[in-house]
Protein backbone atom coordinates (compact mmCIF):
# COMPACT_ATOMS: atom_id res chain seq x y z
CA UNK A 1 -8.61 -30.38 9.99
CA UNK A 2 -11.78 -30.89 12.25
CA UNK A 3 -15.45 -29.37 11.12
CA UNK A 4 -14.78 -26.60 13.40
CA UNK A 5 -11.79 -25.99 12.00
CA UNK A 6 -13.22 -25.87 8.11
CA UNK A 7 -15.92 -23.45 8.86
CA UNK A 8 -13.51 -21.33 10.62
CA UNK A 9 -11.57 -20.93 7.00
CA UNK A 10 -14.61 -21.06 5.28
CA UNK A 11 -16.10 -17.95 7.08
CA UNK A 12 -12.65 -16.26 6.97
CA UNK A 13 -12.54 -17.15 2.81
CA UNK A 14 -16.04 -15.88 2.53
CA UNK A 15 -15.36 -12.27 4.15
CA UNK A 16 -12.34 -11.87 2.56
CA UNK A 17 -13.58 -12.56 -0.75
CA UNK A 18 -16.80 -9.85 -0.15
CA UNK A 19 -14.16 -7.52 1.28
CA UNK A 20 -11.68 -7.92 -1.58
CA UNK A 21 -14.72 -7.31 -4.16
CA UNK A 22 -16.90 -5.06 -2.61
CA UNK A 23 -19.87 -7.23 -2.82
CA UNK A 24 -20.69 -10.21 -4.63
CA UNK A 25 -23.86 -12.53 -5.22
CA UNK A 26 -24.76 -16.06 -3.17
CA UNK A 27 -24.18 -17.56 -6.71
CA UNK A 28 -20.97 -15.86 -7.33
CA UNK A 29 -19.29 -16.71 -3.65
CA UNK A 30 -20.10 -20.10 -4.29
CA UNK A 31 -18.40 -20.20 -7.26
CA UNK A 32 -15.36 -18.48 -6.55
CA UNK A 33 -15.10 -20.92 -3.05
CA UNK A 34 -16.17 -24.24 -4.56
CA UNK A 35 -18.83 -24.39 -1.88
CA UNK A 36 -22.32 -25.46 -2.15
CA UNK A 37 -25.39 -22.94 -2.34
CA UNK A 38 -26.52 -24.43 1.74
CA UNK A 39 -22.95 -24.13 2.97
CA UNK A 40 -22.74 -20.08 1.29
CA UNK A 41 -26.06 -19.47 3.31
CA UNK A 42 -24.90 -21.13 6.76
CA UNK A 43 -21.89 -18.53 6.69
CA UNK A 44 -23.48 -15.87 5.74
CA UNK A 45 -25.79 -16.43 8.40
CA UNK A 46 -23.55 -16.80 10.68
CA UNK A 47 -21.44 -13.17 9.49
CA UNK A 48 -24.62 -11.41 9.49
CA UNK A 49 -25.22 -12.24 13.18
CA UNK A 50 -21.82 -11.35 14.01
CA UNK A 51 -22.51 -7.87 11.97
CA UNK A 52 -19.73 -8.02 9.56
CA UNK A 53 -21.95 -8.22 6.09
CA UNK A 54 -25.57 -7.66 5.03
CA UNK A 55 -27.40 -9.25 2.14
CA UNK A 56 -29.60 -7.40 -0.19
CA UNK A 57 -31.23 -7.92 -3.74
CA UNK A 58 -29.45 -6.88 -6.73
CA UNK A 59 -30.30 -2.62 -7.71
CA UNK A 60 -30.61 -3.24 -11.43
CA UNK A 61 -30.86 -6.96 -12.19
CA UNK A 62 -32.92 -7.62 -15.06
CA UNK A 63 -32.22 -11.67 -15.39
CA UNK A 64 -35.27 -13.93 -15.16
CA UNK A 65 -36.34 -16.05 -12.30
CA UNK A 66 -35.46 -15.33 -8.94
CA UNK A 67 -32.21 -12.63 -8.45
CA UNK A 68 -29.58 -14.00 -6.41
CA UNK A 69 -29.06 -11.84 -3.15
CA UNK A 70 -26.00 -9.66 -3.24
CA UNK A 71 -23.72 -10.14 0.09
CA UNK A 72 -22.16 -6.73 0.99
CA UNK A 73 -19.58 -5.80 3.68
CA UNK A 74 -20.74 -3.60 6.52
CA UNK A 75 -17.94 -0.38 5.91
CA UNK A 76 -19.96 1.36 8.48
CA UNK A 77 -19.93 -0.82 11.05
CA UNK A 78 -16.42 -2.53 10.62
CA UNK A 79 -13.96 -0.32 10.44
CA UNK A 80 -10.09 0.27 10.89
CA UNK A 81 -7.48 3.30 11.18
CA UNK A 82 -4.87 3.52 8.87
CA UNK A 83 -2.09 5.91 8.87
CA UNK A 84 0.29 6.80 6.28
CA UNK A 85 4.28 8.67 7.11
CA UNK A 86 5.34 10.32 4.23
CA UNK A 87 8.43 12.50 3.71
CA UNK A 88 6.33 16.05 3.50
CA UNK A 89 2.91 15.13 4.91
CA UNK A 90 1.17 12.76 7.83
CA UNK A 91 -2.31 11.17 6.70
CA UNK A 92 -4.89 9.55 9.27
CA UNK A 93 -7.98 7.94 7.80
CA UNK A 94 -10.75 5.78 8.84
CA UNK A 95 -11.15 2.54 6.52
CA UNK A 96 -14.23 0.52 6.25
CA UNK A 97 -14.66 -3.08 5.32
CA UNK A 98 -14.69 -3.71 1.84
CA UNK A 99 -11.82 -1.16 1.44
CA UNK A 100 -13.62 2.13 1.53
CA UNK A 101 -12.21 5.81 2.47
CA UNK A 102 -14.62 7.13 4.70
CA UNK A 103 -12.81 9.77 6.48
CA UNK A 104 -9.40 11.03 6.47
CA UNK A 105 -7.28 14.21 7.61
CA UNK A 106 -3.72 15.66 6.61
CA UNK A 107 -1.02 17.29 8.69
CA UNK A 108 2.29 18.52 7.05
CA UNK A 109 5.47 17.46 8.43
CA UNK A 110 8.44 19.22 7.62
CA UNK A 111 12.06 18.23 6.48
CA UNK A 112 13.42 18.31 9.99
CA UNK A 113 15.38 14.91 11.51
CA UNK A 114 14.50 12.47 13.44
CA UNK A 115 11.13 13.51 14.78
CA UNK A 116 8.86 10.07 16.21
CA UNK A 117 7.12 12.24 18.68
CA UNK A 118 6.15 14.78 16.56
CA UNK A 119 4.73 11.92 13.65
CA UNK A 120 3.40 10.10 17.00
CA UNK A 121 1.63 12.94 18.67
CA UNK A 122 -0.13 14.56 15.44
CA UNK A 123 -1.42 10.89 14.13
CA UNK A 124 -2.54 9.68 17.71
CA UNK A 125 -4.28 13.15 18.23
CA UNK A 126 -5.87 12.61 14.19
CA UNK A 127 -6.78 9.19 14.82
CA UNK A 128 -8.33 9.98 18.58
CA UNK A 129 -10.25 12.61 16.30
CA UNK A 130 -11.41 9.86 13.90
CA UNK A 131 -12.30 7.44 16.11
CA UNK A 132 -14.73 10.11 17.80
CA UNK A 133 -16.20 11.24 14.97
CA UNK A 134 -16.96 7.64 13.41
CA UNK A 135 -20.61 6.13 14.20
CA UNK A 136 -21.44 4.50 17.62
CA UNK A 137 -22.14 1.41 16.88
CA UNK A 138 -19.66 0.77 14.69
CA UNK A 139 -16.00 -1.29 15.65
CA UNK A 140 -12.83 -0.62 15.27
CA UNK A 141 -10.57 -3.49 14.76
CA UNK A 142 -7.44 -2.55 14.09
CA UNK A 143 -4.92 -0.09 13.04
CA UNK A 144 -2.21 -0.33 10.85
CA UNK A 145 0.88 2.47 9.58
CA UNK A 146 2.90 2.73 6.60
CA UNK A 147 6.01 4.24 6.86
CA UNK A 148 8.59 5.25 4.13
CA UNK A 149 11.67 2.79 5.74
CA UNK A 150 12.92 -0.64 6.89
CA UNK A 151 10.10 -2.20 9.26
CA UNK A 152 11.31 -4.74 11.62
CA UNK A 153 8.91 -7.68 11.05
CA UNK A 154 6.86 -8.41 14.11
CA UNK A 155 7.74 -5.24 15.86
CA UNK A 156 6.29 -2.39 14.29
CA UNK A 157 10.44 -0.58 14.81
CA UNK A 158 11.29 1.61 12.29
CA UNK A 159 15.25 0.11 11.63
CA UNK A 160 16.09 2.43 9.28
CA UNK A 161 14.24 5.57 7.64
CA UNK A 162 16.93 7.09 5.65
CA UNK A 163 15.40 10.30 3.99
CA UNK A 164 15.02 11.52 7.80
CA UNK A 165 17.42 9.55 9.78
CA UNK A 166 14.97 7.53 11.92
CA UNK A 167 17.37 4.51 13.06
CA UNK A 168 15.64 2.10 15.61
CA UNK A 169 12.70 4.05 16.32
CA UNK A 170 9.56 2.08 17.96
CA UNK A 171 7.04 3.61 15.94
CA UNK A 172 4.47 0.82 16.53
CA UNK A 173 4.62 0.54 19.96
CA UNK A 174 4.59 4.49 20.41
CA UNK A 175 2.00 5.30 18.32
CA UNK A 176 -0.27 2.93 20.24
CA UNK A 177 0.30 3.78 23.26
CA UNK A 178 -0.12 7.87 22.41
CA UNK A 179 -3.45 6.44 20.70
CA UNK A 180 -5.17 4.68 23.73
CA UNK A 181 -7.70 3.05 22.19
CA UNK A 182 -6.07 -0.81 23.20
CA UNK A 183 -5.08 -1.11 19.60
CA UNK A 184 -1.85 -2.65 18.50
CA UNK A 185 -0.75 -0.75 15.63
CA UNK A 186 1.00 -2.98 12.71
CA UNK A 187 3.44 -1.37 10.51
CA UNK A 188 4.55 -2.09 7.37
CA UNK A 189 7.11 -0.36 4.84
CA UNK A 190 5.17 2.00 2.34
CA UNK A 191 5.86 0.97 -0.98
CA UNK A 192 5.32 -3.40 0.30
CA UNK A 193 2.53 -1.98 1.09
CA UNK A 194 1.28 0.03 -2.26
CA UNK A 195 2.25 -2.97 -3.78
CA UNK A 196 -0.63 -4.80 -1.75
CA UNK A 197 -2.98 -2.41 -2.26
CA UNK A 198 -2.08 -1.99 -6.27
CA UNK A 199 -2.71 -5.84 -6.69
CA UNK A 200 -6.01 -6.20 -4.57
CA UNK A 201 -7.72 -3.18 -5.71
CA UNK A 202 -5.52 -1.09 -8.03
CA UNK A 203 -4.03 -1.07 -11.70
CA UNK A 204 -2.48 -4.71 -10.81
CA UNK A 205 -6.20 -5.95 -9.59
CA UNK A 206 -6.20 -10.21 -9.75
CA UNK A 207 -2.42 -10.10 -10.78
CA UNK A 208 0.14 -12.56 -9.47
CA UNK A 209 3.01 -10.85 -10.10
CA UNK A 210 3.32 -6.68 -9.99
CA UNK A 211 5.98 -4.93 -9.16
CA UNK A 212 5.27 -1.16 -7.38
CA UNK A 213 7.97 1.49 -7.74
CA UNK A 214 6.92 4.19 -5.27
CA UNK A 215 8.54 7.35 -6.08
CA UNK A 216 9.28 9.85 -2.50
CA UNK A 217 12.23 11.64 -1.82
CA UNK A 218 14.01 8.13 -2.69
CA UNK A 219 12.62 5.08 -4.39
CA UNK A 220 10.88 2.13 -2.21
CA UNK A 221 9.73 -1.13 -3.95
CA UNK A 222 6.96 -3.86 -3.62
CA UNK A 223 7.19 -7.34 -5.05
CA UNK A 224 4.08 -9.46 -5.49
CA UNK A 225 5.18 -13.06 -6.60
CA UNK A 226 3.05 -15.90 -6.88
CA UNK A 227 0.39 -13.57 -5.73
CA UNK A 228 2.46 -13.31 -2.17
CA UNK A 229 4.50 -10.04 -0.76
CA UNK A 230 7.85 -11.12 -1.09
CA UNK A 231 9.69 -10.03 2.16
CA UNK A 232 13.48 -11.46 2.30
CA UNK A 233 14.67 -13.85 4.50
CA UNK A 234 15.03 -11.19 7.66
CA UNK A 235 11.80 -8.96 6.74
CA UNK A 236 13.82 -6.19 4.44
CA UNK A 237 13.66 -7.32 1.08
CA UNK A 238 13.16 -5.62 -2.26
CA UNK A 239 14.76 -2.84 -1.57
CA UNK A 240 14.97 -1.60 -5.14
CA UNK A 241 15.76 2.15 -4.98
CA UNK A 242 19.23 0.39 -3.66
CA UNK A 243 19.93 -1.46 -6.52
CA UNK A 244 23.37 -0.18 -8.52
CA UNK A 245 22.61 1.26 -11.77
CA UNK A 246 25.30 4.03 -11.95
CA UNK A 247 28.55 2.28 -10.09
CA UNK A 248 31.28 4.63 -12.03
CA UNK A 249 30.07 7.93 -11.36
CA UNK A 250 26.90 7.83 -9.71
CA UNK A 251 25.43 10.04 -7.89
CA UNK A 252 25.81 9.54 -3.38
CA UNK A 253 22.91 7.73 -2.12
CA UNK A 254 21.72 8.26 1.73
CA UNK A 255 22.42 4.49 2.34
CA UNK A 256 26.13 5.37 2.09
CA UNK A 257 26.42 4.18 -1.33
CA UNK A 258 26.86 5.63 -5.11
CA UNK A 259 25.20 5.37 -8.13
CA UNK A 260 21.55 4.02 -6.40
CA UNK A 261 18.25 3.47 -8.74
CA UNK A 262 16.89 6.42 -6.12
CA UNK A 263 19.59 8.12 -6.24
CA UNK A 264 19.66 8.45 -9.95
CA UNK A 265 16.30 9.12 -10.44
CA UNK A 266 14.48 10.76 -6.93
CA UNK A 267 13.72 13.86 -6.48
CA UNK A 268 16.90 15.89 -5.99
CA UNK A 269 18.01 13.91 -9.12
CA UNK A 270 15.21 15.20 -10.94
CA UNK A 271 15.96 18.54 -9.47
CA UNK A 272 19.17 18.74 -9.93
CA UNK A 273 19.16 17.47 -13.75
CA UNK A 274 16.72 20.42 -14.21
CA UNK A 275 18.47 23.01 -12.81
CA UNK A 276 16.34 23.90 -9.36
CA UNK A 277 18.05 25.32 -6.48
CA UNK A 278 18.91 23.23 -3.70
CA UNK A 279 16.01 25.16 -1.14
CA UNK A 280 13.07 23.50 -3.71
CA UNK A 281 11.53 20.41 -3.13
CA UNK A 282 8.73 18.32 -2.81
CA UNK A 283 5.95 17.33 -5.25
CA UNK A 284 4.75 20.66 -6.28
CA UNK A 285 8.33 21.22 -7.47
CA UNK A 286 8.80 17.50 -9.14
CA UNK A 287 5.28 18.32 -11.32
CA UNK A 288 6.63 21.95 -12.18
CA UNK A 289 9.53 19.68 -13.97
CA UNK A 290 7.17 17.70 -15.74
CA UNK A 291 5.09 20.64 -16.45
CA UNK A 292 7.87 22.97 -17.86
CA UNK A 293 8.95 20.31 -20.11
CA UNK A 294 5.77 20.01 -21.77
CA UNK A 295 5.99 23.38 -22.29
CA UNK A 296 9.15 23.09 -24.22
CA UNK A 297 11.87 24.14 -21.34
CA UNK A 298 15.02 22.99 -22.65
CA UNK A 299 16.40 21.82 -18.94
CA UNK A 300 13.48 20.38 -17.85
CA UNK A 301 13.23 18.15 -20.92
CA UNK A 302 16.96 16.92 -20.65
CA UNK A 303 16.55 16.46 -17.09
CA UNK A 304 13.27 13.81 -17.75
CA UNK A 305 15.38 12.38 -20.17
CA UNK A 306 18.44 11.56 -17.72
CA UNK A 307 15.75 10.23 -15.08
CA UNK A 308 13.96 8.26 -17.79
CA UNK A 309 16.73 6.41 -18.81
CA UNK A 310 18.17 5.26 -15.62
CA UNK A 311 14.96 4.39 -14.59
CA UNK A 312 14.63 2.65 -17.53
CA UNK A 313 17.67 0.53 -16.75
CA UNK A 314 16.58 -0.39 -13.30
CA UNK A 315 12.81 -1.06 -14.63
CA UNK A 316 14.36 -3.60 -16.91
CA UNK A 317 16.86 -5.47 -14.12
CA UNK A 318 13.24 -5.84 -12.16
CA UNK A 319 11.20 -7.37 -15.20
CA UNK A 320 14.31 -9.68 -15.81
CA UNK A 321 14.86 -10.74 -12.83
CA UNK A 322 10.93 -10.99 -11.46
CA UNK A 323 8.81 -11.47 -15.38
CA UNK A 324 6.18 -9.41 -13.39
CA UNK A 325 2.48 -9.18 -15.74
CA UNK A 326 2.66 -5.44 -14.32
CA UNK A 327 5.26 -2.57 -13.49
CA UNK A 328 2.89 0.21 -11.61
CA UNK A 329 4.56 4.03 -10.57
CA UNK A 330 3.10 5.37 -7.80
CA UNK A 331 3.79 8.28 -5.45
CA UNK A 332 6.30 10.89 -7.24
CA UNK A 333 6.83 8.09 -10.21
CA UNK A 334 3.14 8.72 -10.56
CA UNK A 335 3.98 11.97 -12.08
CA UNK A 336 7.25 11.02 -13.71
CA UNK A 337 6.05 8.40 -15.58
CA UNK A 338 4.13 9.87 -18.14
CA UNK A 339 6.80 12.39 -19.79
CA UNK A 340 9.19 9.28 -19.23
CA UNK A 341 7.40 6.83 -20.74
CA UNK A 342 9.26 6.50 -23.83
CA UNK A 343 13.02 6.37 -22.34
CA UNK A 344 11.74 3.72 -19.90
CA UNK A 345 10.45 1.40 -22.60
CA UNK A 346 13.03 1.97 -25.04
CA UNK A 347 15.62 0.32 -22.25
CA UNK A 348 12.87 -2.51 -21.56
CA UNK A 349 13.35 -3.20 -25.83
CA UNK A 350 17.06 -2.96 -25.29
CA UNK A 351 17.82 -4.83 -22.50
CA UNK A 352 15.06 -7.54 -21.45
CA UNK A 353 14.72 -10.87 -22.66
CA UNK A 354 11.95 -11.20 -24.63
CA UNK A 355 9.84 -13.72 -23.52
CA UNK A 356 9.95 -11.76 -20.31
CA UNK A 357 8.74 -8.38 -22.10
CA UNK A 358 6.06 -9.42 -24.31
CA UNK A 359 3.32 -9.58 -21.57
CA UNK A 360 4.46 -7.17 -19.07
CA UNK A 361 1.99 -3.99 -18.60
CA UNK A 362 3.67 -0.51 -17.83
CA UNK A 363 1.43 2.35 -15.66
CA UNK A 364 0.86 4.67 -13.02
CA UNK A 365 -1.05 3.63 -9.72
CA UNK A 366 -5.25 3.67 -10.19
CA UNK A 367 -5.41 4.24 -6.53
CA UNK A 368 -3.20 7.69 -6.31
CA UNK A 369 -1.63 9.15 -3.06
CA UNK A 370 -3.67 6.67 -1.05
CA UNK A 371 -2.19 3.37 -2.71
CA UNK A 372 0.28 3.64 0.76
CA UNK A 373 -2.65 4.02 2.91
CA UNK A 374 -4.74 1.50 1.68
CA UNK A 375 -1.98 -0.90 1.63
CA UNK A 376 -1.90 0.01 5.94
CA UNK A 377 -5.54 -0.31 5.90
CA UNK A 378 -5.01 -3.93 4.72
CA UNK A 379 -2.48 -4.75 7.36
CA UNK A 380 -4.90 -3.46 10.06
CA UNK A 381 -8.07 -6.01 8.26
CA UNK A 382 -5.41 -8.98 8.29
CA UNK A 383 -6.03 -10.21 11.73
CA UNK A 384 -10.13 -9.78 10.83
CA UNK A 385 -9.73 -11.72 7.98
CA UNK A 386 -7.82 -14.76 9.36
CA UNK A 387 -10.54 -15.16 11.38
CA UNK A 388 -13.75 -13.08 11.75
CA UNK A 389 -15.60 -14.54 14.32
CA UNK A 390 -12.90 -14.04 17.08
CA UNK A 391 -11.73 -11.12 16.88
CA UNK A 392 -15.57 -9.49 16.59
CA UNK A 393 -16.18 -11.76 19.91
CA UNK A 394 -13.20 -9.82 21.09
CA UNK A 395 -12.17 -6.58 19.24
CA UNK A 396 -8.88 -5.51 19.68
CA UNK A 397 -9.44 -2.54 21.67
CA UNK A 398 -11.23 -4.24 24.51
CA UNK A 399 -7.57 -5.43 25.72
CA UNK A 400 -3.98 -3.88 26.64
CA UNK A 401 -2.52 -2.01 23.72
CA UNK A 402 1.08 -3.33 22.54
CA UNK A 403 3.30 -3.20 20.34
CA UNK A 404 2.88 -3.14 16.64
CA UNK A 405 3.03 -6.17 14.60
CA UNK A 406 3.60 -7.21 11.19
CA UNK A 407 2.35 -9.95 8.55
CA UNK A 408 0.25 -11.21 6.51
């Protein structure tokens, strides 16, 4: 690699590490890079001119001798829109570097088919209203979805989105277009996604192998390995709520098959088991479960104990199979878990090796309903990160919009 080619990664290894921390001293950069105290200050130089971090001392430092300077993203300035598709409710946020929430707006969406250009016209109008709102000098430089199906890598086309019946859908490509901002919107699948977001800045923070159940209507999986999404050989890998835990009398799954990990333990499951009639649904119903059973309701406390233990069984296929250092339950699972807890571990003691179980950390998400929409924050920053300098020499939005892409 040329010298021009170096301080290209350097600068994009520098900005990734302030963006992935938050901020971080001169002293600490350089250690963390393996660079020397000149070359930290040449590229910091050169991302301050380009207005993607600011330096400033240290609020409370109380260590002798000269402090060294803190280097701090600009979340005002730099900034990206992120969208997340859920089953019951649209979300549209504005991200700023360093990972930060600044703004963000909900829209239900109901239980209705196949519906791209309502999801498409409600976030383009929510992200049109976010963009307006945000500061003027800032830049937008990218935009990135999650939705709850198969993504087709490198074209932002939902393949399949079973809960609703989306087959084939160019959400991507649609969605920028209705925005017209000249952004390309990347899409990735939810729970790949919470997984990213879980091990960069949630309860799996510096881990190198996590596994993220995310709990919806079904059950959607992430896989960090080696510190790397793994994504299958054609882009649709770990599909875990379609793993076969019940194959005798399981319940139908809306893949086609029987006896699914989400169809044994999602949310008409859970309903079911409990005794609910077939017009509830959604979270508030899935916590009034959990609730009722820690109240004592007979029903409700059989039904967490039929969910536990098949998630339980699939839990402990995962940890064999992947010796992850952390299983984290997000989305519906984030609510599960808890009353769970004990029917989930007791098939992890019965059923995984042991090597593979002495290490492994079980809990809920730290970063809530917005693990999903981080995680398409992230995607949006990706093309940033791999290389800062060009793309604020030529945001996105100054050319032709297309179609959304995928990767890391």
């Amino acid at each position: 690699m040329d010298r021009d080619g170096i301080r290209r990664r350097n600068v994009a290894a520098l900005l990734r590490s302030v963006h992935l921390s938050g901020g971080m001293s001169r002293a600490g950069l350089a250690r963390e890079l393996g660079l020397n105290r000149s070359t930290i200050l040449a590229l910091t130089a050169e991302l301050t001119e380009a207005g993607l971090i600011r330096e400033e001392l240290p609020r409370d430092s109380h260590q002798q001798g000269r402090p060294s300077l803190v280097v701090l993203p600009e979340s005002e300035r730099i900034q990206v829109l992120a969208f997340d598709v859920a089953v019951d409710h649209l979300v549209a946020a504005r991200i700023g570097l360093g990972g930060v929430v600044l703004d963000r707006v909900v829209a239900p969406r109901a239980r209705a088919g196949p519906d791209l250009e309502y999801v498409v016209d409600v976030l383009a109008r929510l992200g049109r209203q976010l963009h307006r709102a945000a500061p003027p000098a800032s830049i937008c430089v990218g935009a990135g979805a999650s939705y709850c199906g198969m993504i087709e890598p490198g074209g932002g086309t939902v393949r399949f989105g079973p809960d609703l019946g989306w087959v084939d859908q160019e959400f991507g490509a649609e969605l920028s277009r209705a925005l017209g901002l000249g952004l390309p919107v990347r899409v990735g699948n939810e729970a790949h996604l919470g997984a990213v977001a879980e091990q960069r800045r949630g309860a799996g923070a510096g881990l190198r192998n996590l596994i993220y159940l995310h709990g919806d209507v079904g059950v959607g999986g992430g896989i960090i390995a080696g510190g790397k999404l793994l994504d299958g050989e054609t882009g649709y890998g770990c599909e875990v709520g379609h793993i076969v835990v019940n194959p005798v009398d399981g319940r139908p799954c809306g893949c086609g098959s029987r006896g699914c990990l989400e169809a044994e333990v999602g949310e008409r499951a859970l309903l079911d088991a409990a005794g609910r009639p077939a017009d509830l649904f959604g979270r508030e119903a899935v916590r009034a479960v959990v609730d009722d059973a820690g109240r004592g309701d007979p029903a409700a406390r059989d039904a967490l104990r039929r969910i536990g233990d098949w998630l339980g069984i699939g839990v402990a296929n995962l940890i064999n199979l992947f010796n992850p250092g952390m299983v984290v339950f997000g989305g519906m699972l984030r609510d599960v878990y808890p009353a769970v807890a004990a029917e989930v571990r007791g098939r992890i003691v019965s059923h995984v090796l042991p090597v593979a179980r002495e290490r492994v950390r079980l809990g809920v998400s730290a970063l809530g309903d917005d693990a999903t929409l981080i995680g398409a924050g992230e995607l949006a920053f990706a093309p940033l990160l791999d290389d800062p300098l060009a793309v604020v020499a030529a945001p996105p939005g100054a050319g032709q919009a297309s179609a959304g892409t995928r990767g890391w």
